[in-house]
ModelCIF file with pLDDT and N, C-alpha, C, O atoms, coordinates in Angstrom:
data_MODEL
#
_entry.id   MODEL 
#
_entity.id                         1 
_entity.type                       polymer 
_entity.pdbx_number_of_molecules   1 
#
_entity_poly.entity_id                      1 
_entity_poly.type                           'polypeptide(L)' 
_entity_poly.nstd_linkage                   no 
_entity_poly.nstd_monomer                   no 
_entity_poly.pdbx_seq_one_letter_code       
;(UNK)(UNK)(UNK)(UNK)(UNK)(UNK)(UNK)(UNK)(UNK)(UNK)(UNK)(UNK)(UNK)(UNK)(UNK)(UNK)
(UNK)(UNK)(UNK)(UNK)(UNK)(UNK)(UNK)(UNK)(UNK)(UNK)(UNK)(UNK)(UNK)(UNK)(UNK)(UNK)
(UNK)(UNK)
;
_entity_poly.pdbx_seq_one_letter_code_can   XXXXXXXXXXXXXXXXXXXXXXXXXXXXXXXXXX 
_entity_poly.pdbx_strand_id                 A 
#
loop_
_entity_poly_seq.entity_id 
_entity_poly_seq.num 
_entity_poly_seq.mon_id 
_entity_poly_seq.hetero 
1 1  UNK n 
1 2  UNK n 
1 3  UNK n 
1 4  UNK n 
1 5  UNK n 
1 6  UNK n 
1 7  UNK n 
1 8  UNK n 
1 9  UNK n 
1 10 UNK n 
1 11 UNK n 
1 12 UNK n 
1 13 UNK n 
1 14 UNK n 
1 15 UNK n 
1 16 UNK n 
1 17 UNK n 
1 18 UNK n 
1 19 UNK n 
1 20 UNK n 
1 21 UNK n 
1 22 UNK n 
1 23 UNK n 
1 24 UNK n 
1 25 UNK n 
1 26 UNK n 
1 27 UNK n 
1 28 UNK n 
1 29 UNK n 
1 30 UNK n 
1 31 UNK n 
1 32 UNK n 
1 33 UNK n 
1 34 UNK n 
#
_struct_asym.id          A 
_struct_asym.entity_id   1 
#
loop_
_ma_qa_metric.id 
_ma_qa_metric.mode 
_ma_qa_metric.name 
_ma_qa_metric.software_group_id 
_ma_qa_metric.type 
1 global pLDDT . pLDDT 
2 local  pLDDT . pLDDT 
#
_ma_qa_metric_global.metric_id      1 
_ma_qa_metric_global.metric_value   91.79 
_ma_qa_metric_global.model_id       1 
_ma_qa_metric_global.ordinal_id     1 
#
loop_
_ma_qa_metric_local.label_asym_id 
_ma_qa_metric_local.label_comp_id 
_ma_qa_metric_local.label_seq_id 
_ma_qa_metric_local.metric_id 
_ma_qa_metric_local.metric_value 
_ma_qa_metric_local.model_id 
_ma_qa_metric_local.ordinal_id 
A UNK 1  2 93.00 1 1  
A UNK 2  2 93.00 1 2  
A UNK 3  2 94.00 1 3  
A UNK 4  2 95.00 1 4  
A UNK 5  2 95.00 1 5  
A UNK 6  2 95.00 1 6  
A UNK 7  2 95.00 1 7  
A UNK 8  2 94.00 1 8  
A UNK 9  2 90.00 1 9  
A UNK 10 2 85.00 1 10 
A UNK 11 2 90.00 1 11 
A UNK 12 2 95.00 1 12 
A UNK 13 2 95.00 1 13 
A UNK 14 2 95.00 1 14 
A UNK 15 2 94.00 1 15 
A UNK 16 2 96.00 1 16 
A UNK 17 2 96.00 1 17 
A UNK 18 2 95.00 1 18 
A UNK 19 2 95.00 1 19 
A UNK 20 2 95.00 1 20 
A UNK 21 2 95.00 1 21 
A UNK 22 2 93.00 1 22 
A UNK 23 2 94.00 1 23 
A UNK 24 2 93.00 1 24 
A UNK 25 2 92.00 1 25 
A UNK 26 2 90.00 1 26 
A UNK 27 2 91.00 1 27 
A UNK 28 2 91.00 1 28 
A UNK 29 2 90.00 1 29 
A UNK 30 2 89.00 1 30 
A UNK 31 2 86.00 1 31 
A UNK 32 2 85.00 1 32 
A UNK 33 2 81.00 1 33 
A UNK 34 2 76.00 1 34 
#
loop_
_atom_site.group_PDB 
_atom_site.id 
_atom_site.type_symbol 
_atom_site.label_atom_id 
_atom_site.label_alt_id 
_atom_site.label_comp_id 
_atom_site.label_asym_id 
_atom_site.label_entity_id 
_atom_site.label_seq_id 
_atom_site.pdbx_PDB_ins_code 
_atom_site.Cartn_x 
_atom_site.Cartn_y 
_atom_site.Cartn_z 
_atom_site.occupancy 
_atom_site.B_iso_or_equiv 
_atom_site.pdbx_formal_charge 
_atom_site.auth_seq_id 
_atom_site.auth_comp_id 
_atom_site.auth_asym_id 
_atom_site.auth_atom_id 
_atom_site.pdbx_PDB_model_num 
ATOM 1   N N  . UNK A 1 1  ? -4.583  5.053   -14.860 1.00 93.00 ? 1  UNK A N  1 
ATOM 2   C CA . UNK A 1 1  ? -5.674  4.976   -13.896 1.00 93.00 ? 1  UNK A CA 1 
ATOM 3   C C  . UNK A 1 1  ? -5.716  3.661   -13.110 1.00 93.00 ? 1  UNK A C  1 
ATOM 4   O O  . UNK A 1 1  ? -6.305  3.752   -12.033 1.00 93.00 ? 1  UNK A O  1 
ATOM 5   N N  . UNK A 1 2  ? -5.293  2.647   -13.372 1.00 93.00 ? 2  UNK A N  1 
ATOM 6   C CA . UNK A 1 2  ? -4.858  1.453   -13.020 1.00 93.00 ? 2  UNK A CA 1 
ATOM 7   C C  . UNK A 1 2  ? -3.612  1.723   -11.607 1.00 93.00 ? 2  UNK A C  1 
ATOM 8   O O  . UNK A 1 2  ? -3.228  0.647   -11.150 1.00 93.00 ? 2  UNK A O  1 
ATOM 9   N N  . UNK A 1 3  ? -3.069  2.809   -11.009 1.00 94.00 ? 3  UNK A N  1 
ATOM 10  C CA . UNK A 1 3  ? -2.275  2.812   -10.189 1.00 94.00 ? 3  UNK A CA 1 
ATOM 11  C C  . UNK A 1 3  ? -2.693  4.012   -9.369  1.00 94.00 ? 3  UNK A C  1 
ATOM 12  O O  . UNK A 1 3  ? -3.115  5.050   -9.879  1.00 94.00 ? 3  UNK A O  1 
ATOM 13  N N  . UNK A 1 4  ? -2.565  3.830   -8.179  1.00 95.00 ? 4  UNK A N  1 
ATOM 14  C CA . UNK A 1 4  ? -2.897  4.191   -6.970  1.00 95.00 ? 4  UNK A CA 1 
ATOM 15  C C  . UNK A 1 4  ? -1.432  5.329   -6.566  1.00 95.00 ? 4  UNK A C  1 
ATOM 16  O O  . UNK A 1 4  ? -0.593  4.687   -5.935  1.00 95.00 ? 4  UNK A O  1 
ATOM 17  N N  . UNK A 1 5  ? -1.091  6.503   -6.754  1.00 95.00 ? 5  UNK A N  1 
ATOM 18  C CA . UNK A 1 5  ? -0.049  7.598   -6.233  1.00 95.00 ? 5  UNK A CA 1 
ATOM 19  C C  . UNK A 1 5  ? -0.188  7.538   -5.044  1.00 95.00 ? 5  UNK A C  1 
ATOM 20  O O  . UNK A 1 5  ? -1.292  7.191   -4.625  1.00 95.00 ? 5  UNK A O  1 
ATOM 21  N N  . UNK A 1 6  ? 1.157   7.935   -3.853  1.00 95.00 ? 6  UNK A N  1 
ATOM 22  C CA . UNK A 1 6  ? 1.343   8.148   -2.844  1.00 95.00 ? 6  UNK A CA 1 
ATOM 23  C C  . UNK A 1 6  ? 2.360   9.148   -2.597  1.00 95.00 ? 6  UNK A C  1 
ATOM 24  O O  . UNK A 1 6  ? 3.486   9.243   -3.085  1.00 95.00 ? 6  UNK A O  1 
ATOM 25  N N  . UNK A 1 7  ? 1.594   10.080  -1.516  1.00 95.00 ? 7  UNK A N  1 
ATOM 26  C CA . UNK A 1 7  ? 2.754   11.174  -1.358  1.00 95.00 ? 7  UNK A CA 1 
ATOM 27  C C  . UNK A 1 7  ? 2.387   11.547  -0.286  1.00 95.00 ? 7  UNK A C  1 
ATOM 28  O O  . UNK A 1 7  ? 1.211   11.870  -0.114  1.00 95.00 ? 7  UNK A O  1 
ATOM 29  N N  . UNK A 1 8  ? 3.683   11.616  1.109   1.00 94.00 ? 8  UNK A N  1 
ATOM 30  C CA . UNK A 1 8  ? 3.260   11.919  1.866   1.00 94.00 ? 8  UNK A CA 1 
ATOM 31  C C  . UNK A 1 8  ? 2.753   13.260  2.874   1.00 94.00 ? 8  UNK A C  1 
ATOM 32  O O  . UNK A 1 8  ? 3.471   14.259  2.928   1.00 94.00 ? 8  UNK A O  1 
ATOM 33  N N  . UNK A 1 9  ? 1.410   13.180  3.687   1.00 90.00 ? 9  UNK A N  1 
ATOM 34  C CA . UNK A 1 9  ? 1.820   14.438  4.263   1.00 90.00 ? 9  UNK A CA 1 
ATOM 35  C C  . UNK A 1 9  ? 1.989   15.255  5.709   1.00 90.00 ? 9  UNK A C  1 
ATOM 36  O O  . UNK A 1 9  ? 1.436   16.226  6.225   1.00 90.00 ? 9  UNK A O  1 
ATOM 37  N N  . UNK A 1 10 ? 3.223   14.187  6.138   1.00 85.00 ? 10 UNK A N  1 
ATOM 38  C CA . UNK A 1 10 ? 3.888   14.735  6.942   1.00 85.00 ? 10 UNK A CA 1 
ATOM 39  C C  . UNK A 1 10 ? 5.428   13.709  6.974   1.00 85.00 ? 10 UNK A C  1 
ATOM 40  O O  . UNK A 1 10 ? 5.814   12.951  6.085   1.00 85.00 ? 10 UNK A O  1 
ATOM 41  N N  . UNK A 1 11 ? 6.093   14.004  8.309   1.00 90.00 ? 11 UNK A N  1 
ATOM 42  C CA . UNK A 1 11 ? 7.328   13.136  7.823   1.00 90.00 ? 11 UNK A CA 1 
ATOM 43  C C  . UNK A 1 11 ? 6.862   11.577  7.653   1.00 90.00 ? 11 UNK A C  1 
ATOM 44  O O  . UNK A 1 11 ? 6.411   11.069  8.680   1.00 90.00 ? 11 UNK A O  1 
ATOM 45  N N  . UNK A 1 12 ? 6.918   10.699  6.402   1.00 95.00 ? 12 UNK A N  1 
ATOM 46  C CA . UNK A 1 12 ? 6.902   9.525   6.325   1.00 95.00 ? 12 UNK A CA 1 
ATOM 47  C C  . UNK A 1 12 ? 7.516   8.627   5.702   1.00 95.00 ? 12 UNK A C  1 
ATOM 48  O O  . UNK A 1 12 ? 7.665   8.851   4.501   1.00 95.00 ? 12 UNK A O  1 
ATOM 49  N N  . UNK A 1 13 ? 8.066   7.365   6.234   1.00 95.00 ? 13 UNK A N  1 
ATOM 50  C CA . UNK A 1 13 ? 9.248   6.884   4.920   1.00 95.00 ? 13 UNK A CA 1 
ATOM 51  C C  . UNK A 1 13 ? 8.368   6.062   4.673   1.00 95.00 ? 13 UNK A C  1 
ATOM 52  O O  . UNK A 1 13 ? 7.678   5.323   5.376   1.00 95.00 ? 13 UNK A O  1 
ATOM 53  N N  . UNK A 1 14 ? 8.492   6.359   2.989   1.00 95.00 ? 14 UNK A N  1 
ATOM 54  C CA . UNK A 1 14 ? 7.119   5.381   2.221   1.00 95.00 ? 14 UNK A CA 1 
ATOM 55  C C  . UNK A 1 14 ? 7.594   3.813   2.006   1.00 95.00 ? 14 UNK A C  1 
ATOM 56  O O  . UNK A 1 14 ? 6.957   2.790   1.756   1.00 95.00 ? 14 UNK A O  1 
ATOM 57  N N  . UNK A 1 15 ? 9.218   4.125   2.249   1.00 94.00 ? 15 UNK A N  1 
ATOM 58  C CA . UNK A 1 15 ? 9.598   2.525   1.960   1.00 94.00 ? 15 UNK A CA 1 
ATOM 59  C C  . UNK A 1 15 ? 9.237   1.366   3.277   1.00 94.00 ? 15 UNK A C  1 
ATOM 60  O O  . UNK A 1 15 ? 9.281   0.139   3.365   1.00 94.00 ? 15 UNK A O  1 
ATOM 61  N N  . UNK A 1 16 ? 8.918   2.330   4.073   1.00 96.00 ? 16 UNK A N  1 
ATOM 62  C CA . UNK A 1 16 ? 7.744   1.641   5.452   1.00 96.00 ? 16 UNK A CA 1 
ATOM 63  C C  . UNK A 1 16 ? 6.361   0.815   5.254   1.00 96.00 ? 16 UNK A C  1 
ATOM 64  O O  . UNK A 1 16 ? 5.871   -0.266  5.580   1.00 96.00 ? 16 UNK A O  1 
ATOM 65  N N  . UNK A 1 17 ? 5.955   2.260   4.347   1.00 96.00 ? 17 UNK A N  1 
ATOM 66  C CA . UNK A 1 17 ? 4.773   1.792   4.192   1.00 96.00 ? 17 UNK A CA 1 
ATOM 67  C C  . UNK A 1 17 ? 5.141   0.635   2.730   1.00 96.00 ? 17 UNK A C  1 
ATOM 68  O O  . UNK A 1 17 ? 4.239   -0.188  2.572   1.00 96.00 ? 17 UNK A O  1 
ATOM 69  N N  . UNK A 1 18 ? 5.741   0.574   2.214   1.00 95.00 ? 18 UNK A N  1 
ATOM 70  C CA . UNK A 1 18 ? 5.883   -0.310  0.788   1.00 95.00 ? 18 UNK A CA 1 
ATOM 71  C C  . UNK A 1 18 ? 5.990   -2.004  1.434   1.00 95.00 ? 18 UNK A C  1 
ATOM 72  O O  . UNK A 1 18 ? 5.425   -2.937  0.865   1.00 95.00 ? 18 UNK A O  1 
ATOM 73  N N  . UNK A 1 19 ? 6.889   -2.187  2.819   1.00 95.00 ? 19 UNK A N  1 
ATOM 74  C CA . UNK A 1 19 ? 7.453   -3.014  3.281   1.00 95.00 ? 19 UNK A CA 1 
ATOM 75  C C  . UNK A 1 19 ? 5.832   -3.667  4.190   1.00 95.00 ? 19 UNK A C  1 
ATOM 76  O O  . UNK A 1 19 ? 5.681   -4.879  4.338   1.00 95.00 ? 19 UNK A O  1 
ATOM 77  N N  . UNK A 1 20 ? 5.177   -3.036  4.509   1.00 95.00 ? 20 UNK A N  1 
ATOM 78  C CA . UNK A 1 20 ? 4.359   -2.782  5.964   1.00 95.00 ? 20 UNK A CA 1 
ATOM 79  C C  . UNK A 1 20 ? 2.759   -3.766  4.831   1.00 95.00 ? 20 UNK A C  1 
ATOM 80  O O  . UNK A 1 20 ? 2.125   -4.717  5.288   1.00 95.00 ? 20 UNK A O  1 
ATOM 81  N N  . UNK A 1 21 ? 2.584   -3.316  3.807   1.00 95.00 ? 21 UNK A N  1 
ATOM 82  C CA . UNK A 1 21 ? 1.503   -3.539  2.598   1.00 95.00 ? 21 UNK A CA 1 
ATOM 83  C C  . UNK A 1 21 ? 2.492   -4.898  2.037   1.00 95.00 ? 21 UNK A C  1 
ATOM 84  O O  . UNK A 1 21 ? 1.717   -5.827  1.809   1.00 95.00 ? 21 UNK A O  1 
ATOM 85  N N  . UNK A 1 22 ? 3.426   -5.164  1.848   1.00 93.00 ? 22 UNK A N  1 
ATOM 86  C CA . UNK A 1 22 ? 3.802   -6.636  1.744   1.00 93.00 ? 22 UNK A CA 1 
ATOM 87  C C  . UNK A 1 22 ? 3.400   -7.397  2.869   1.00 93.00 ? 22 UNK A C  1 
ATOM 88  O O  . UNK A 1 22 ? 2.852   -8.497  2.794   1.00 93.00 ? 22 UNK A O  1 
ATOM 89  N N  . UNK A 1 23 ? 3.679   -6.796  3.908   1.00 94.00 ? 23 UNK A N  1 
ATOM 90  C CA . UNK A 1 23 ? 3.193   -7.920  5.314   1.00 94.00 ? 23 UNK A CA 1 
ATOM 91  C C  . UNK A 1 23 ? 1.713   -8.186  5.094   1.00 94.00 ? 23 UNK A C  1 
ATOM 92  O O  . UNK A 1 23 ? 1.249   -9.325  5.123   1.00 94.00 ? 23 UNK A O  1 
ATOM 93  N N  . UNK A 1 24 ? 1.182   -7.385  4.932   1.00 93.00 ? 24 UNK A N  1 
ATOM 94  C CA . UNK A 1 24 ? -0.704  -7.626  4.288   1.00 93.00 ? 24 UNK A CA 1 
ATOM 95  C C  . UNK A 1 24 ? -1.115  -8.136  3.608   1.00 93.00 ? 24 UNK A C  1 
ATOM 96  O O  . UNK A 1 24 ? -2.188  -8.718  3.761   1.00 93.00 ? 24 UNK A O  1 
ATOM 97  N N  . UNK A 1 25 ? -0.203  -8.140  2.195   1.00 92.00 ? 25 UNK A N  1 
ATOM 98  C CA . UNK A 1 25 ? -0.282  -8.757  1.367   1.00 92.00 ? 25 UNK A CA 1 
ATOM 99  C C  . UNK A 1 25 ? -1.515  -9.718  1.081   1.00 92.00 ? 25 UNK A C  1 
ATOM 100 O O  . UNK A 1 25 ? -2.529  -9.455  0.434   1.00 92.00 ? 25 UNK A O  1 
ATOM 101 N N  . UNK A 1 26 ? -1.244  -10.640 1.586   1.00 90.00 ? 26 UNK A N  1 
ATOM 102 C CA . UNK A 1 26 ? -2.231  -11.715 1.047   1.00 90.00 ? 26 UNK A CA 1 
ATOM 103 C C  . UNK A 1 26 ? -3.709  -11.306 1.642   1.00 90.00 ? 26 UNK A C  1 
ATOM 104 O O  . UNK A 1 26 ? -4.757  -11.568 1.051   1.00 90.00 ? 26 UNK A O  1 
ATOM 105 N N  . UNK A 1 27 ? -3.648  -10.791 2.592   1.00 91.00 ? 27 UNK A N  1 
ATOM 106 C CA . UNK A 1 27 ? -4.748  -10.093 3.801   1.00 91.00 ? 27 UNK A CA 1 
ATOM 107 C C  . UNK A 1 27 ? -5.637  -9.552  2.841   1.00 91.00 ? 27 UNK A C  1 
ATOM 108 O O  . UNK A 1 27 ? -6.729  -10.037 2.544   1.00 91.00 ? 27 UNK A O  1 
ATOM 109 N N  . UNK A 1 28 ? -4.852  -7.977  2.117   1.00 91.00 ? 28 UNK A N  1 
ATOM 110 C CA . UNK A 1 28 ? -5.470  -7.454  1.520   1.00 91.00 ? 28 UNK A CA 1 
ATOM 111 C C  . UNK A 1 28 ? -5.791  -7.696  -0.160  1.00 91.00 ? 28 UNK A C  1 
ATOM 112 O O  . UNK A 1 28 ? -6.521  -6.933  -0.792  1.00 91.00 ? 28 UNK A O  1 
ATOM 113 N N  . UNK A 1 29 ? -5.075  -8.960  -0.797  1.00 90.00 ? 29 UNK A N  1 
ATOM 114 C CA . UNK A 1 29 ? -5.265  -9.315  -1.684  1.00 90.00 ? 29 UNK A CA 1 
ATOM 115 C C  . UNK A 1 29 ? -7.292  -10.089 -1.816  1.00 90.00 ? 29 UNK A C  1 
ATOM 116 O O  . UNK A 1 29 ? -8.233  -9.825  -2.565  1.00 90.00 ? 29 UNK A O  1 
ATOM 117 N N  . UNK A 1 30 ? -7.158  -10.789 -0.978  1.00 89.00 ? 30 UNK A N  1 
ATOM 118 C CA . UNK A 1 30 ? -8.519  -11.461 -0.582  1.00 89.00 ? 30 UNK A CA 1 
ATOM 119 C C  . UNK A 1 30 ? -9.347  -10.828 -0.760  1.00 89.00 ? 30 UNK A C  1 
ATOM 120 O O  . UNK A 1 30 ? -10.362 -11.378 -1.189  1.00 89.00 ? 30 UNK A O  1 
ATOM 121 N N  . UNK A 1 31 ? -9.371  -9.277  -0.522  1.00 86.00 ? 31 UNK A N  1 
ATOM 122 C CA . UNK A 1 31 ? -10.602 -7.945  -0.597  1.00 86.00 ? 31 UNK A CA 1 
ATOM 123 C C  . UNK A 1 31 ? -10.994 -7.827  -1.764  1.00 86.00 ? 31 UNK A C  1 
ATOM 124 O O  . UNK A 1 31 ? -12.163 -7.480  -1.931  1.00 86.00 ? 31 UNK A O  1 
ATOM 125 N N  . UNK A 1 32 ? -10.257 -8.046  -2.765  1.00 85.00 ? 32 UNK A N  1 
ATOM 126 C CA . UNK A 1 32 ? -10.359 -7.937  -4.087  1.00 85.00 ? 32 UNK A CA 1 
ATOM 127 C C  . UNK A 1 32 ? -11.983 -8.393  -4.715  1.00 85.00 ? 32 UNK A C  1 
ATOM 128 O O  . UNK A 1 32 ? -12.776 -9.268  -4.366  1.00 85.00 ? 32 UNK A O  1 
ATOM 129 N N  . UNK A 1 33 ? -12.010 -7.591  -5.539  1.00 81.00 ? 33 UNK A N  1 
ATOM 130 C CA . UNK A 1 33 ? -13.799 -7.549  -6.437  1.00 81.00 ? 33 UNK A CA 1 
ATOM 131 C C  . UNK A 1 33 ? -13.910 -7.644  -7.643  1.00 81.00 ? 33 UNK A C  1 
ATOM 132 O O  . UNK A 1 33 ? -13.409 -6.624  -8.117  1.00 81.00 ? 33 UNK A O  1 
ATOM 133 N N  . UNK A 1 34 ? -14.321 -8.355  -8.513  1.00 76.00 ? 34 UNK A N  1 
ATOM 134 C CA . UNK A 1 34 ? -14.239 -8.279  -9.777  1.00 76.00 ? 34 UNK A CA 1 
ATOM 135 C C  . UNK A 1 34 ? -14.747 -9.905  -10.180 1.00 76.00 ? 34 UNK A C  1 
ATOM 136 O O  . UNK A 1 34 ? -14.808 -10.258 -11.358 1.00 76.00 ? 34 UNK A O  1 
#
């Protein structure tokens, strides 16, 4: 429950999106709650 699945639905190369969420990275690290 700790991990987030991805599957896409239509044509998508996920290693895009894998590459695309490193560029964010720190962006979206900051959002973080706890």
């Amino acid at each position: 429950q700790a991990i987030a699945g991805l599957a896409p639905r239509k044509n998508l190369n996920l290693e895009y999106i894998l590459h695309y969420i490193n560029f964010k990275k720190q962006e979206l690290l900051n959002q973080r709650r706890g």
